[in-house]
C-alpha atoms as a PDB file:
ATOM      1  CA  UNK A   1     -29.593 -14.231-140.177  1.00  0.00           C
ATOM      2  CA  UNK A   2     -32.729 -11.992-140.533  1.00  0.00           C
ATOM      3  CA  UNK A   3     -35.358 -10.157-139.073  1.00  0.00           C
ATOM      4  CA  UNK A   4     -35.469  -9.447-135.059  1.00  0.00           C
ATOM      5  CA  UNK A   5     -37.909  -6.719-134.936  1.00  0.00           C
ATOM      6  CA  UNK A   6     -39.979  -4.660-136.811  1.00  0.00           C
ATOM      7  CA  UNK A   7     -37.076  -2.725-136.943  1.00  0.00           C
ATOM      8  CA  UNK A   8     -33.912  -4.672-136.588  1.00  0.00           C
ATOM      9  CA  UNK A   9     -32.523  -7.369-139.262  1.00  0.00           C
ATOM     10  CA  UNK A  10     -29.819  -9.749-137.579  1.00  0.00           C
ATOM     11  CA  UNK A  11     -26.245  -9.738-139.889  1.00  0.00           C
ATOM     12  CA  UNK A  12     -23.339 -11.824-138.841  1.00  0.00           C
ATOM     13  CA  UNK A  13     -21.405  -9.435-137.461  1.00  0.00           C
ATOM     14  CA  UNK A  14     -23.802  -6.940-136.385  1.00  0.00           C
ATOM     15  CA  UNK A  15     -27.364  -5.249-137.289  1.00  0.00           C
ATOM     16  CA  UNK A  16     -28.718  -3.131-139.811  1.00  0.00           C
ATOM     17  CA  UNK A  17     -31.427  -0.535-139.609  1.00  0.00           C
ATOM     18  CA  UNK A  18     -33.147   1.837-142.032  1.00  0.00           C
ATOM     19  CA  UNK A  19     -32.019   4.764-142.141  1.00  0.00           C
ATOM     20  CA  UNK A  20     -35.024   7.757-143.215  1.00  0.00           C
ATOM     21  CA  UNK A  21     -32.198  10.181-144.117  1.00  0.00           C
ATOM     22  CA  UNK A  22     -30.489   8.555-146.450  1.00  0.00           C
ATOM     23  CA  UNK A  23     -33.501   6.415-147.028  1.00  0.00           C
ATOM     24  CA  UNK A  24     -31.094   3.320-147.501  1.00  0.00           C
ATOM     25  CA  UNK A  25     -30.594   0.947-144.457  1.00  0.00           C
ATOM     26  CA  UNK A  26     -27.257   0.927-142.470  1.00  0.00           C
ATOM     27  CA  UNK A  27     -25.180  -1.248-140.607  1.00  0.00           C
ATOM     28  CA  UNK A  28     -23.642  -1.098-137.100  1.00  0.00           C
ATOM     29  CA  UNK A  29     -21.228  -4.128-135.989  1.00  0.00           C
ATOM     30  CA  UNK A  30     -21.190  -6.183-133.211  1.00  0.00           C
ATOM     31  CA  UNK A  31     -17.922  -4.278-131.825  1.00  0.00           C
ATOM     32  CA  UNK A  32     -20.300  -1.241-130.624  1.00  0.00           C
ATOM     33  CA  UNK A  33     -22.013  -1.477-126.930  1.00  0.00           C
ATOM     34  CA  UNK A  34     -25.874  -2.405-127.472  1.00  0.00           C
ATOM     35  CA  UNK A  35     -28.100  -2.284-125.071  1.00  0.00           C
ATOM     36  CA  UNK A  36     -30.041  -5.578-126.428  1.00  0.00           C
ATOM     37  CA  UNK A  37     -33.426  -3.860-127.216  1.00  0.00           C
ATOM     38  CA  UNK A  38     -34.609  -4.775-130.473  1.00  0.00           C
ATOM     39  CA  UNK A  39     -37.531  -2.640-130.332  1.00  0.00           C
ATOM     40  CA  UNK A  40     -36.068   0.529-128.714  1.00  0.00           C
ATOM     41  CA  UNK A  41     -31.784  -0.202-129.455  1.00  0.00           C
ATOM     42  CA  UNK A  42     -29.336   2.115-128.258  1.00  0.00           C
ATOM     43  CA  UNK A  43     -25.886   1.892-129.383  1.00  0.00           C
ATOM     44  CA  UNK A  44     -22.655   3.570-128.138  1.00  0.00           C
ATOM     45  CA  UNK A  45     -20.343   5.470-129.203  1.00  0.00           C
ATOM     46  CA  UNK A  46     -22.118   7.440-132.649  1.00  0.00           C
ATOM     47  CA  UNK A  47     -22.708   5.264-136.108  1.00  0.00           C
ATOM     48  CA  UNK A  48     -20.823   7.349-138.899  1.00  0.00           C
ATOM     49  CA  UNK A  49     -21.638   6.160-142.506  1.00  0.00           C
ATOM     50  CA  UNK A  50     -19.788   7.622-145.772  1.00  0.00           C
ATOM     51  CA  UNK A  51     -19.488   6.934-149.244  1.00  0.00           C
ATOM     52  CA  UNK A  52     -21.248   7.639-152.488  1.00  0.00           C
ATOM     53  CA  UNK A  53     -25.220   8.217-152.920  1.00  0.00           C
ATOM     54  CA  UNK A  54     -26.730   5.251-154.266  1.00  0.00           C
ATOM     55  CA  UNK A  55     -29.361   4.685-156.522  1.00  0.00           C
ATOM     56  CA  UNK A  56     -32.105   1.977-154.982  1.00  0.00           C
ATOM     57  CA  UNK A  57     -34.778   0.337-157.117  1.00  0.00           C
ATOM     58  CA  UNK A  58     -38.228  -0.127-156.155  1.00  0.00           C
ATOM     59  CA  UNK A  59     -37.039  -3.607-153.774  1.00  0.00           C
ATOM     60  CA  UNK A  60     -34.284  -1.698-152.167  1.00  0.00           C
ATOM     61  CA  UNK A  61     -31.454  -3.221-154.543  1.00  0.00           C
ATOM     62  CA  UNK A  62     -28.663  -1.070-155.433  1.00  0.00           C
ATOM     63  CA  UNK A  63     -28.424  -0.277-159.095  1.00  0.00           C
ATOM     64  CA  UNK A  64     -25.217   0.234-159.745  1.00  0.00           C
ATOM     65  CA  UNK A  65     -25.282   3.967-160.514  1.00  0.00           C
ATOM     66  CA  UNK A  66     -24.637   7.037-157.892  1.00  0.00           C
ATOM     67  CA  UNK A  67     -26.707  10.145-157.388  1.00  0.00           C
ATOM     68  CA  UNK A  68     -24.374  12.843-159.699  1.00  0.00           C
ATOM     69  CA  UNK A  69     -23.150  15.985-158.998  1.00  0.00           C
ATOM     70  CA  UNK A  70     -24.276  18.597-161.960  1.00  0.00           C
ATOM     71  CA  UNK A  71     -20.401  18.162-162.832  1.00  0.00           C
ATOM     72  CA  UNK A  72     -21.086  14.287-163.214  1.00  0.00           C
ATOM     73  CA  UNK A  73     -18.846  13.100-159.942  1.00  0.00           C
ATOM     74  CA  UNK A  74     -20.529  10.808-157.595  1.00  0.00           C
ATOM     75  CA  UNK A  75     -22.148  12.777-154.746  1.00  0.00           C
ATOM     76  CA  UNK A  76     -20.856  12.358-151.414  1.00  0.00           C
ATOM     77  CA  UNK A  77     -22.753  11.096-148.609  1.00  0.00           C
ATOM     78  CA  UNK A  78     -22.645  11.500-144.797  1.00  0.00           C
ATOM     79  CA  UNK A  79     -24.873  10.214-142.351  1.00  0.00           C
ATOM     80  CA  UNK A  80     -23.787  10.487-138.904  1.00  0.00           C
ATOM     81  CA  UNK A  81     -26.135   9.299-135.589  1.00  0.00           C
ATOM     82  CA  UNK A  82     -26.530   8.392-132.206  1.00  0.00           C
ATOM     83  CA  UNK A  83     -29.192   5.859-131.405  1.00  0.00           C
ATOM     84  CA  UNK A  84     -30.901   5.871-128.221  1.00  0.00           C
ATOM     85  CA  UNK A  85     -33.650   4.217-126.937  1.00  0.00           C
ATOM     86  CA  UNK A  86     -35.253   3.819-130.236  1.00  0.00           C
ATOM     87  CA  UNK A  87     -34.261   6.968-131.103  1.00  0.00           C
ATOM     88  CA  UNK A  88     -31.553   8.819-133.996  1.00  0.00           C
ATOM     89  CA  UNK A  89     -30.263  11.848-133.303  1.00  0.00           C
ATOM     90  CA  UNK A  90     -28.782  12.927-136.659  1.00  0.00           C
ATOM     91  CA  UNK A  91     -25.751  15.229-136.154  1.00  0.00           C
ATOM     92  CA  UNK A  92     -25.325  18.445-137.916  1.00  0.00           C
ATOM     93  CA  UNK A  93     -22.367  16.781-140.066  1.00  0.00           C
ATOM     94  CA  UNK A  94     -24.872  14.522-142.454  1.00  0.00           C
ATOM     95  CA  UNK A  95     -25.395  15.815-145.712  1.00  0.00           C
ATOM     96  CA  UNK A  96     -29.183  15.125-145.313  1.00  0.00           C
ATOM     97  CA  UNK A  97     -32.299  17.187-144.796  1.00  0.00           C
ATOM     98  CA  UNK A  98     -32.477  15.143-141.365  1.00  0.00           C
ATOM     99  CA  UNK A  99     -29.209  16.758-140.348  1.00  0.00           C
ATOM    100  CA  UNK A 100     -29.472  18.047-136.683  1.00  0.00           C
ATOM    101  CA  UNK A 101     -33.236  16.258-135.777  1.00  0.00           C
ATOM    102  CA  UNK A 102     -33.964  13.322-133.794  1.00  0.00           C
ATOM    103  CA  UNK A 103     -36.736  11.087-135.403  1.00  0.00           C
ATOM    104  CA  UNK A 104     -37.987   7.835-134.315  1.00  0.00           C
ATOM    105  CA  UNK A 105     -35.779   4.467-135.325  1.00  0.00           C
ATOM    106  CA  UNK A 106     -38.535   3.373-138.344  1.00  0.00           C
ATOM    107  CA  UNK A 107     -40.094  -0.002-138.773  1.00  0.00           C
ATOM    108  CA  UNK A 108     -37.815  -1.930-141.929  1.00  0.00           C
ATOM    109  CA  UNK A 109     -39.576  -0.927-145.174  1.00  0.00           C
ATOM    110  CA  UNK A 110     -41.133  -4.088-147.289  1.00  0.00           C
ATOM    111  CA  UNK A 111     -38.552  -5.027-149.321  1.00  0.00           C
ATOM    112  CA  UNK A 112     -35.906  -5.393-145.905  1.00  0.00           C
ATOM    113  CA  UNK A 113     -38.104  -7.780-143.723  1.00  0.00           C
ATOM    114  CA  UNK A 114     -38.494 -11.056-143.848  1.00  0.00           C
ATOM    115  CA  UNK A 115     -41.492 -12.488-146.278  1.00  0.00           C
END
């Protein structure tokens, strides 16, 4: 598996894309409708992602550690799209300053495409 597009890596059981709200990429399976566009994808129904912050280094690998509350809990994380035609709407629901814009689907950063 790899990279398909400039924006698109190729997983097993589906694709992932980077996401510029969480700034981390994200993956959407196979069992969602996809129109087959690797430049300009649109996927049905919405992508919802949730978990815990992570902390990336500089090559995009997960350190190990979350993004803390001031109370020292793991922050929560919510990222919740529809992509269409190479675009993300981001729903008012994520827990991101992107929350309720629509922004271009962005080219894979460095350290996700192929070398």
């Amino acid at each position: 598996m790899g990279q398909i597009s400039n924006k698109l890596r190729r997983l097993e059981s589906g694709y992932t894309w980077y996401c510029p709200g969480c700034q981390e990429p994200h993956v959407v399976y196979d069992s969602w409708n996809f129109n087959g566009n690797f430049e300009s994808p649109t996927w049905q129904p919405s992508i919802l992602v949730t978990g815990k912050k992570c902390i990336y280094d500089a090559n995009g690998k997960w350190t190990g550690e979350w993004e803390r509350n001031p109370d020292g809990t793991a922050k929560d994380m919510r990222c919740h799209t529809f992509i269409t035609d190479g675009m993300i709407q981001f729903l008012p629901d994520c827990t991101h300053a992107l929350a309720g814009q629509t922004v271009p689907l962005p080219p894979l950063p460095d350290w996700l495409r192929d070398k």
